[in-house]
Protein backbone atom coordinates (compact mmCIF):
# COMPACT_ATOMS: atom_id res chain seq x y z
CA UNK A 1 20.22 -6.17 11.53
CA UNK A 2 17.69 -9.28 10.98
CA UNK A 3 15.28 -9.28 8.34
CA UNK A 4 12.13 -11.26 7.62
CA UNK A 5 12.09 -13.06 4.24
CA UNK A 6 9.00 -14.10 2.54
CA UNK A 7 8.33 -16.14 -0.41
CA UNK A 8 6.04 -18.58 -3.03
CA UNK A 9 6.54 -21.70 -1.54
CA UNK A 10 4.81 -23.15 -4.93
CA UNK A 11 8.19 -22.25 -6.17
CA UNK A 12 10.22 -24.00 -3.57
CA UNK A 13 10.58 -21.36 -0.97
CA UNK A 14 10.74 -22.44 3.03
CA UNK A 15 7.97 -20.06 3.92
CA UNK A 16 8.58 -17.13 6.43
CA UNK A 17 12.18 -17.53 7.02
CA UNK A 18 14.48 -14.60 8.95
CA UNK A 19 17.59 -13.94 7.78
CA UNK A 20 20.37 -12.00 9.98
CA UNK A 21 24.39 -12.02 8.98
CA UNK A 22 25.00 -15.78 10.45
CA UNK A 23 22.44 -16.73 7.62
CA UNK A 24 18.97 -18.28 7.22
CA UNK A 25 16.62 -19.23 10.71
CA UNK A 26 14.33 -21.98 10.80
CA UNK A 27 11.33 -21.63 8.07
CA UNK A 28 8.01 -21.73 9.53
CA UNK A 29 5.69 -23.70 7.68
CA UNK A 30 3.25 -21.62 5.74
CA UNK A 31 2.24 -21.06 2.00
CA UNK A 32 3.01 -18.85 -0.27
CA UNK A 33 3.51 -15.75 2.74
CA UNK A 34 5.02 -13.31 -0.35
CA UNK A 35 4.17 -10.64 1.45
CA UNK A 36 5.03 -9.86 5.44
CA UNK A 37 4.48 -7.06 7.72
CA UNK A 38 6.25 -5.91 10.82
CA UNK A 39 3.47 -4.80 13.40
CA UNK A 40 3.94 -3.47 16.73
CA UNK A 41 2.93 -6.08 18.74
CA UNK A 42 3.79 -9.62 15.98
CA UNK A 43 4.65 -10.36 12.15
CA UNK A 44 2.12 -10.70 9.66
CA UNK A 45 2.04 -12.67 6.59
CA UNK A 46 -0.32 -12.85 3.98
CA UNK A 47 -0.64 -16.63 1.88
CA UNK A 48 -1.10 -15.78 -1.72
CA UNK A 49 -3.88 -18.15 -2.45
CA UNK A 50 -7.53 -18.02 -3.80
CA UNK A 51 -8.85 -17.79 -1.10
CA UNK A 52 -6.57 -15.53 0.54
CA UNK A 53 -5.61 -15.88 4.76
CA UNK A 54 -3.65 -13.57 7.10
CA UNK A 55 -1.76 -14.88 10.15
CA UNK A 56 0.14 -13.44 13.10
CA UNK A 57 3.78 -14.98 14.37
CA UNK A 58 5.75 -13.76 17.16
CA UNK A 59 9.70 -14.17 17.45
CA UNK A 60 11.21 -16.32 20.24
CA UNK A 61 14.65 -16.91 21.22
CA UNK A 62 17.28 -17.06 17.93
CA UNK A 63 14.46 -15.69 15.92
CA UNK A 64 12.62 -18.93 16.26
CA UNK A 65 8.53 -18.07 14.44
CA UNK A 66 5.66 -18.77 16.54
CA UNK A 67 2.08 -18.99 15.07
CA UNK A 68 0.41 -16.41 17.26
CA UNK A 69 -3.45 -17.01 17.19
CA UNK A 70 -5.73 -18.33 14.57
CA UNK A 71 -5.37 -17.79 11.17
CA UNK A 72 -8.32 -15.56 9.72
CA UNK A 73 -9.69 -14.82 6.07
CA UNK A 74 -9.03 -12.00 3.97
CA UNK A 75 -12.20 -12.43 2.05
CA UNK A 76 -10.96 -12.17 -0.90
CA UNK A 77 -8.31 -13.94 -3.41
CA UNK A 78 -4.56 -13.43 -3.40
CA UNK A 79 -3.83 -10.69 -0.84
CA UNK A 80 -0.68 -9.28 -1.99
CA UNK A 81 -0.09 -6.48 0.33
CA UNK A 82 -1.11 -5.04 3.90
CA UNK A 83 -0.19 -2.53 7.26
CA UNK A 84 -1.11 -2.11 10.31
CA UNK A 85 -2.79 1.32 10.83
CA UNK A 86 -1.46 4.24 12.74
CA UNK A 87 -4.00 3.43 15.96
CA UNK A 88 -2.63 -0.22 15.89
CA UNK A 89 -6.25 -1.33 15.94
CA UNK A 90 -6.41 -3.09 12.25
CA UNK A 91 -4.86 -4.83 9.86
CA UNK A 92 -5.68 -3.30 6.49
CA UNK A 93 -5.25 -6.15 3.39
CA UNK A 94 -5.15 -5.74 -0.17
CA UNK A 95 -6.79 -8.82 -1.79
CA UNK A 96 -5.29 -8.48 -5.45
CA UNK A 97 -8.24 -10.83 -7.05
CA UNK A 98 -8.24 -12.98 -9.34
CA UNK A 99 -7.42 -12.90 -13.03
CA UNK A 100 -11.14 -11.62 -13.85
CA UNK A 101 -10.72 -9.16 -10.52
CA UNK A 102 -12.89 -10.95 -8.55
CA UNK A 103 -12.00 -10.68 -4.55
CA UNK A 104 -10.37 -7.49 -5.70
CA UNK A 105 -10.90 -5.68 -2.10
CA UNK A 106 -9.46 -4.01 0.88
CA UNK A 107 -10.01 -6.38 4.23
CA UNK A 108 -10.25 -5.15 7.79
CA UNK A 109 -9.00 -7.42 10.40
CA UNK A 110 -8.52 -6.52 14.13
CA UNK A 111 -6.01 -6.75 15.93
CA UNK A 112 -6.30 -7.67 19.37
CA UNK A 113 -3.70 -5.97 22.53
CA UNK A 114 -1.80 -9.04 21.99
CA UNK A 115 -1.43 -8.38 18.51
CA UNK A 116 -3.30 -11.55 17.17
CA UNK A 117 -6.31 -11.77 14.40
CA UNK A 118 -9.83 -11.42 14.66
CA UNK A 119 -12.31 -12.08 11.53
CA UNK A 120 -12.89 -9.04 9.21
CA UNK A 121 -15.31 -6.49 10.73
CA UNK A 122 -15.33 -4.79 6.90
CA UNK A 123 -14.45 -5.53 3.02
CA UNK A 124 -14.44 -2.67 1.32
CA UNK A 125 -14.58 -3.75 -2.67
CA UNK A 126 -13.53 -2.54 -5.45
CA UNK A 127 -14.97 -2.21 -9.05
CA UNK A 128 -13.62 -1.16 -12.59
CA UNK A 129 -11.45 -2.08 -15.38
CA UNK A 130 -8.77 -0.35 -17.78
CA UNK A 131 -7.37 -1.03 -21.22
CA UNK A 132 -5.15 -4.02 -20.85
CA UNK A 133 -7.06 -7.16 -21.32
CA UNK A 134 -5.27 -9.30 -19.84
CA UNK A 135 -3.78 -7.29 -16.46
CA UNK A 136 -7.04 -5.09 -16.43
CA UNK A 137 -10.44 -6.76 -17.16
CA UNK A 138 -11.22 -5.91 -13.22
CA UNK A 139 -9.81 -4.25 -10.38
CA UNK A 140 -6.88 -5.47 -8.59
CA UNK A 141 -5.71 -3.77 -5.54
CA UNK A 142 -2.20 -3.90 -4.96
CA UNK A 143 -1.39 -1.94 -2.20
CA UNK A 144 -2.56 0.01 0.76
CA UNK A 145 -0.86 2.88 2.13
CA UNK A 146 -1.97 4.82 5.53
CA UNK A 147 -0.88 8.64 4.77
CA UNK A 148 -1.91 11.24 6.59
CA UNK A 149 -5.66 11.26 7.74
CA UNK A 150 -6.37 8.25 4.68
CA UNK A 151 -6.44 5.07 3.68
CA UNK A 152 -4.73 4.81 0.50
CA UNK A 153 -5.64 1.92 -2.34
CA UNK A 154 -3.49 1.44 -5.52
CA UNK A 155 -5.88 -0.23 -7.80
CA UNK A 156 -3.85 -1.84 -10.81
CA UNK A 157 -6.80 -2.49 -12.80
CA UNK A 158 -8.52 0.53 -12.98
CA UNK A 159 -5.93 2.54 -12.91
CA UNK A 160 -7.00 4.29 -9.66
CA UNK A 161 -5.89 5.68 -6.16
CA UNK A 162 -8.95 5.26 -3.79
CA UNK A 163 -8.65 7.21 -0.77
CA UNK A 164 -10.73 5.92 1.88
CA UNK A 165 -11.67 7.23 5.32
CA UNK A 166 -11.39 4.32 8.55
CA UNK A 167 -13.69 4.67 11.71
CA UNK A 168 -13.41 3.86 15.33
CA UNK A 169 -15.28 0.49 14.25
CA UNK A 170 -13.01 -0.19 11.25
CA UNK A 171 -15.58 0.27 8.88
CA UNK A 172 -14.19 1.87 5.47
CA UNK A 173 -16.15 4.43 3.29
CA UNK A 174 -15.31 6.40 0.16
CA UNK A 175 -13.38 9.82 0.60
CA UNK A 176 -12.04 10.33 -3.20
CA UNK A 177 -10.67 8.87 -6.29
CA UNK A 178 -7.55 10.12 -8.39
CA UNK A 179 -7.69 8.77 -12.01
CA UNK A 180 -4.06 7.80 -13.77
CA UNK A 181 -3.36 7.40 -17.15
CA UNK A 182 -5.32 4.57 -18.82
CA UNK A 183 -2.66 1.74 -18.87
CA UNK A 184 -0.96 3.16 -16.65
CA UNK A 185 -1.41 0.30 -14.26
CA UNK A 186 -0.22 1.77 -10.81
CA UNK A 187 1.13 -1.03 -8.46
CA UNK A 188 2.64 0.81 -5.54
CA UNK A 189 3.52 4.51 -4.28
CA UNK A 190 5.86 6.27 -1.80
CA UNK A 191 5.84 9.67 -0.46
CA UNK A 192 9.52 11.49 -0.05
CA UNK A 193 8.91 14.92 1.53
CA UNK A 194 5.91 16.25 0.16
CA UNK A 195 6.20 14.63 -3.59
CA UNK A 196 4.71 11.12 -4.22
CA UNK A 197 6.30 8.62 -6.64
CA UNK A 198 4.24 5.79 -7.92
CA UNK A 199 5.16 3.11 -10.88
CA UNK A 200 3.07 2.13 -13.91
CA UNK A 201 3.66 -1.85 -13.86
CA UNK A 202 1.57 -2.04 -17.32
CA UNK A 203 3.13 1.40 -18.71
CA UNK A 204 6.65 0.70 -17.35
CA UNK A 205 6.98 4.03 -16.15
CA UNK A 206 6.78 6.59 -13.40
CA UNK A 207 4.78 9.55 -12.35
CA UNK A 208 5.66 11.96 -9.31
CA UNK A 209 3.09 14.16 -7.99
CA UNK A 210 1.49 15.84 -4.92
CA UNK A 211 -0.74 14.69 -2.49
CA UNK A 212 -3.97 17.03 -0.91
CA UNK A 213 -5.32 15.60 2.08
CA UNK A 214 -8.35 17.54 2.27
CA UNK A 215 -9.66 16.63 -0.90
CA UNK A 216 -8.03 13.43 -0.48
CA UNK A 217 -6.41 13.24 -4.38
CA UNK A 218 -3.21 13.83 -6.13
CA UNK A 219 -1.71 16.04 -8.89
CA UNK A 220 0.90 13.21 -10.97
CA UNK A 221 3.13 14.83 -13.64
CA UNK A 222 3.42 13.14 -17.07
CA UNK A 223 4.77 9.60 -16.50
CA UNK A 224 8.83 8.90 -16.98
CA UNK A 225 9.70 6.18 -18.46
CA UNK A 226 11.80 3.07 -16.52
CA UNK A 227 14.87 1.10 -17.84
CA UNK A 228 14.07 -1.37 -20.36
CA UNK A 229 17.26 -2.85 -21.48
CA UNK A 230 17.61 -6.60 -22.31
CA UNK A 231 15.70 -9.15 -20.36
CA UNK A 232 16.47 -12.12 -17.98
CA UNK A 233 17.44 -15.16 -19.99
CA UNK A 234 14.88 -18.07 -18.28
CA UNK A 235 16.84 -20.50 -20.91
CA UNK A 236 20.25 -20.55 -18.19
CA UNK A 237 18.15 -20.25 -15.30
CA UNK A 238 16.75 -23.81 -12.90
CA UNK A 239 13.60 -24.76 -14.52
CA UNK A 240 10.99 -23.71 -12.06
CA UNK A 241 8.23 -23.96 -14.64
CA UNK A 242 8.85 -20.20 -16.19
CA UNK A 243 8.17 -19.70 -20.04
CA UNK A 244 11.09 -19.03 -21.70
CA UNK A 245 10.14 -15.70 -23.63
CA UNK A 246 11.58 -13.15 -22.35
CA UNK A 247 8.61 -10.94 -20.15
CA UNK A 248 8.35 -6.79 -20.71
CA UNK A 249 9.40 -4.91 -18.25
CA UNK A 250 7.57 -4.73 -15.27
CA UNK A 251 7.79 -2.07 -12.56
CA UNK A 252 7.32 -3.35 -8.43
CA UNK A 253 8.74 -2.02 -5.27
CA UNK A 254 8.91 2.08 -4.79
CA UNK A 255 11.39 2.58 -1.63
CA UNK A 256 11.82 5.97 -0.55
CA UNK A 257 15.06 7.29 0.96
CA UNK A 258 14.47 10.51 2.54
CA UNK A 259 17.94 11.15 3.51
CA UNK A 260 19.27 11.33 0.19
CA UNK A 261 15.87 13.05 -1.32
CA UNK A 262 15.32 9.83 -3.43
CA UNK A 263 13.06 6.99 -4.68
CA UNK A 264 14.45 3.62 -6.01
CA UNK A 265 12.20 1.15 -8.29
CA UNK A 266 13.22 -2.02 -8.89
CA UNK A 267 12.69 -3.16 -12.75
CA UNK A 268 11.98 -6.70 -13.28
CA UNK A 269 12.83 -8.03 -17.07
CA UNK A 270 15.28 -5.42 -17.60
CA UNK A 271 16.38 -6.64 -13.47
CA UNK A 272 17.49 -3.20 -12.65
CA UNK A 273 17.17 -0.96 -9.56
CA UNK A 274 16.07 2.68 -11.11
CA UNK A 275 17.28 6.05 -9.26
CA UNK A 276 14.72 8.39 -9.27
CA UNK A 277 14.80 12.50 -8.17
CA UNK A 278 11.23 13.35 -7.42
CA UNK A 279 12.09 16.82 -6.80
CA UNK A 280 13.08 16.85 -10.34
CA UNK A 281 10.59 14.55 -11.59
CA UNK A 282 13.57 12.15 -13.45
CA UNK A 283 15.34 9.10 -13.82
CA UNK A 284 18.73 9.48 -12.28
CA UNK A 285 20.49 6.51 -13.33
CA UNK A 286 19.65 2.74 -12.83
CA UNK A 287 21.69 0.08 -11.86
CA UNK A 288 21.20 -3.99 -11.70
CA UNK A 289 20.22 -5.91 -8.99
CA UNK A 290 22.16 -9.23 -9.66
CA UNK A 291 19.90 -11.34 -10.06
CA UNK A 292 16.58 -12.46 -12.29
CA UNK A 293 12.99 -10.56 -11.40
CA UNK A 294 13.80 -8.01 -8.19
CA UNK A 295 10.58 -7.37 -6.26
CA UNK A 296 10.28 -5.84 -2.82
CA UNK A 297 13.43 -4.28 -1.78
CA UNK A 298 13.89 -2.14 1.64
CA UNK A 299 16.59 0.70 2.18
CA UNK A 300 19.24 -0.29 5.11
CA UNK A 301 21.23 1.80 7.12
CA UNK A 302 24.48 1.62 5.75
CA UNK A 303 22.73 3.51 1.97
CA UNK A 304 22.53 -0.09 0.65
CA UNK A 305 19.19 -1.90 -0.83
CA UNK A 306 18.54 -5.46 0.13
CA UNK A 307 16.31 -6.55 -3.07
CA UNK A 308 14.45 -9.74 -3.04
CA UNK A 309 14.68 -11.26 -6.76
CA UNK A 310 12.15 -13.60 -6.89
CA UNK A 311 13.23 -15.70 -9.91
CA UNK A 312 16.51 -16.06 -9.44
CA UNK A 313 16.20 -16.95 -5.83
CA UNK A 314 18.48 -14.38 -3.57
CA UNK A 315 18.57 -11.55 -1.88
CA UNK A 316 20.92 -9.07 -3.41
CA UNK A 317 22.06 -6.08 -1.72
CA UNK A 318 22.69 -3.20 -4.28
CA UNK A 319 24.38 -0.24 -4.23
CA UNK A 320 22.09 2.57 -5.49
CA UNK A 321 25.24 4.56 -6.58
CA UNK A 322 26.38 1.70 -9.26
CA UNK A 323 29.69 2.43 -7.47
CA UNK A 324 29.82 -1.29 -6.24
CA UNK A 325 28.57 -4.26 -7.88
CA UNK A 326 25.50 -6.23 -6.26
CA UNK A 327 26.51 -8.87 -4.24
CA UNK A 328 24.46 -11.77 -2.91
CA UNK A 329 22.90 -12.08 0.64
CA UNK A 330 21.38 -15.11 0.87
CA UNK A 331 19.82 -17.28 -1.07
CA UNK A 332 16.32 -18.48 -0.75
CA UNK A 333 13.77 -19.77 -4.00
CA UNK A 334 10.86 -17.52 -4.81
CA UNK A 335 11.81 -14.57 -2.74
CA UNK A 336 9.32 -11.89 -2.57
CA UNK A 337 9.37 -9.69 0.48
CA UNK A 338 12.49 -8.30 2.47
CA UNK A 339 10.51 -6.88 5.87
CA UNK A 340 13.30 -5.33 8.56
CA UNK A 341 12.73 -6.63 12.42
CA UNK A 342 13.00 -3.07 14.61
């Protein structure tokens, strides 16, 4: 199995980069692409910048990364997450904004048969604030989800769900809105079954609930708490320009693993992957990652999690179980994304 690596490259990564059991590709050159997405027809990546661009690459022979197409805006800053929709029609972008939440929005690109960009045809944006005044003086979308009939928009600094309905001419309008907890700062969700897990990044918790289509909201339970043992210690880590106080913990990745009926979170600060049963609504057990601030992680098909731990540069692969210690995949600086090649 072959996986797609992004990463900041303003913290020494390659840019996109695949990564397979004989080791690390050749990069292709691109900023900051900490977040990539497998399409149907090519790979997208999304630079992390203000202002914020998509692009489309295809794969040639030994994985080699073409630039497929032009680039094209996101109109907006800092895209942090995006999917192709069920039709195959558009890419859908979360633009997480900047500090003030300005650009906070949800971009709709086209994608051609090919499977290259056009320009945005719609930017839907969002408005709102919550009680943290430094995450939370605007909105700040961090992820879109397609589930169901919806589009799905984690807002992280309103501490919202927007569900939003596409048409045929990818134009996105208002459906509903599920208020969380104030501080709850959602970042992502993941739906196992019928129950949906999402994690607080600002309350350092979780909250499993249910999801109605036709009213387009959700029911969350009171929110679990995450692991939040000792911190990283930056002081015996590179110096890659981190402050040295130790960061609260901070919720990211939610990967469901239906076969098992569960949801793992990784935990950065604390650097732990947490178990959860959303049946149950509870924290099974957690278990570390290896290495300093895990972010995306994806479930492979041995049970395993490959978790990309940003800080300390590497890709660990974690046993979920705690019945084997993490061990290190590869290594690659600012590691942010783990995206499987099907």
């Amino acid at each position: 199995m072959r996986y797609l690596l992004g990463d900041y490259t303003t913290e020494g990564g390659p840019g996109l980069v695949a990564a397979g059991p004989d080791g690390l590709g050749e990069p292709a050159a691109v900023v900051n692409p900490s977040w990539v997405h497998v399409g149907p027809d090519a790979v997208y990546t999304l630079t992390e910048t203000e202002p914020g661009f998509a692009a489309a690459w295809r794969i040639g022979e030994d994985f080699a990364l073409d630039r497929a197409g032009q680039g094209r805006s996101t109109e907006g800053n800092n895209p942090c997450h995006a999917t192709v929709d069920p039709s195959g029609r558009w890419l859908l972008v979360a633009n997480y904004g900047a500090g003030d939440g300005s650009g906070a929005s949800v971009a709709v690109l086209p994608v051609a048969e090919d499977g290259t960009l056009g320009e945005a045809v719609d930017v839907y944006r969002l408005s709102g604030s919550g009680p943290d005044p430094d995450r939370q003086s605007g909105p700040h979308a961090h992820q879109v989800v397609c589930h169901m009939s919806r589009v799905l928009v984690v807002d992280l600094g309103s501490d919202r769900i927007h569900a939003l309905d596409l048409g045929e001419d990818g134009k996105l309008t208002p459906a509903a809105t599920t208020q969380l907890e104030p501080g709850f700062g959602p970042r992502h969700l993941a739906f196992v079954g019928d129950r949906a897990v999402i994690a607080g990044e600002l309350a350092n918790a979780f909250a499993v609930g249910a999801y109605d289509d036709e009213s387009a909201t959700f029911a969350f339970e009171a929110p679990v708490a995450l692991p939040s043992g000792e911190a990283v210690d930056y002081a015996a880590m590179p110096d890659i320009g981190l402050d040295e106080e130790a960061p609260r913990p901070l919720p990211a990745a939610v990967v469901p693993d239906p076969e098992r009926g569960l949801v793992y979170i990784t935990v950065r600060g604390p650097d732990q992957l947490a178990v959860v049963d959303p049946v149950a609504g509870a924290l099974v057990r957690s278990v570390p990652v290896g290495a300093a601030w895990p972010r995306d992680a994806v479930l492979t098909g041995d049970g395993t999690v490959l978790v990309a731990c940003q800080h300390g540069g590497q890709v660990t692969r974690v046993d979920p179980t705690g019945e084997r210690p993490p061990v290190t995949e590869w290594s690659v600086p600012g590691v942010t994304c783990v995206a499987p090649l099907t």
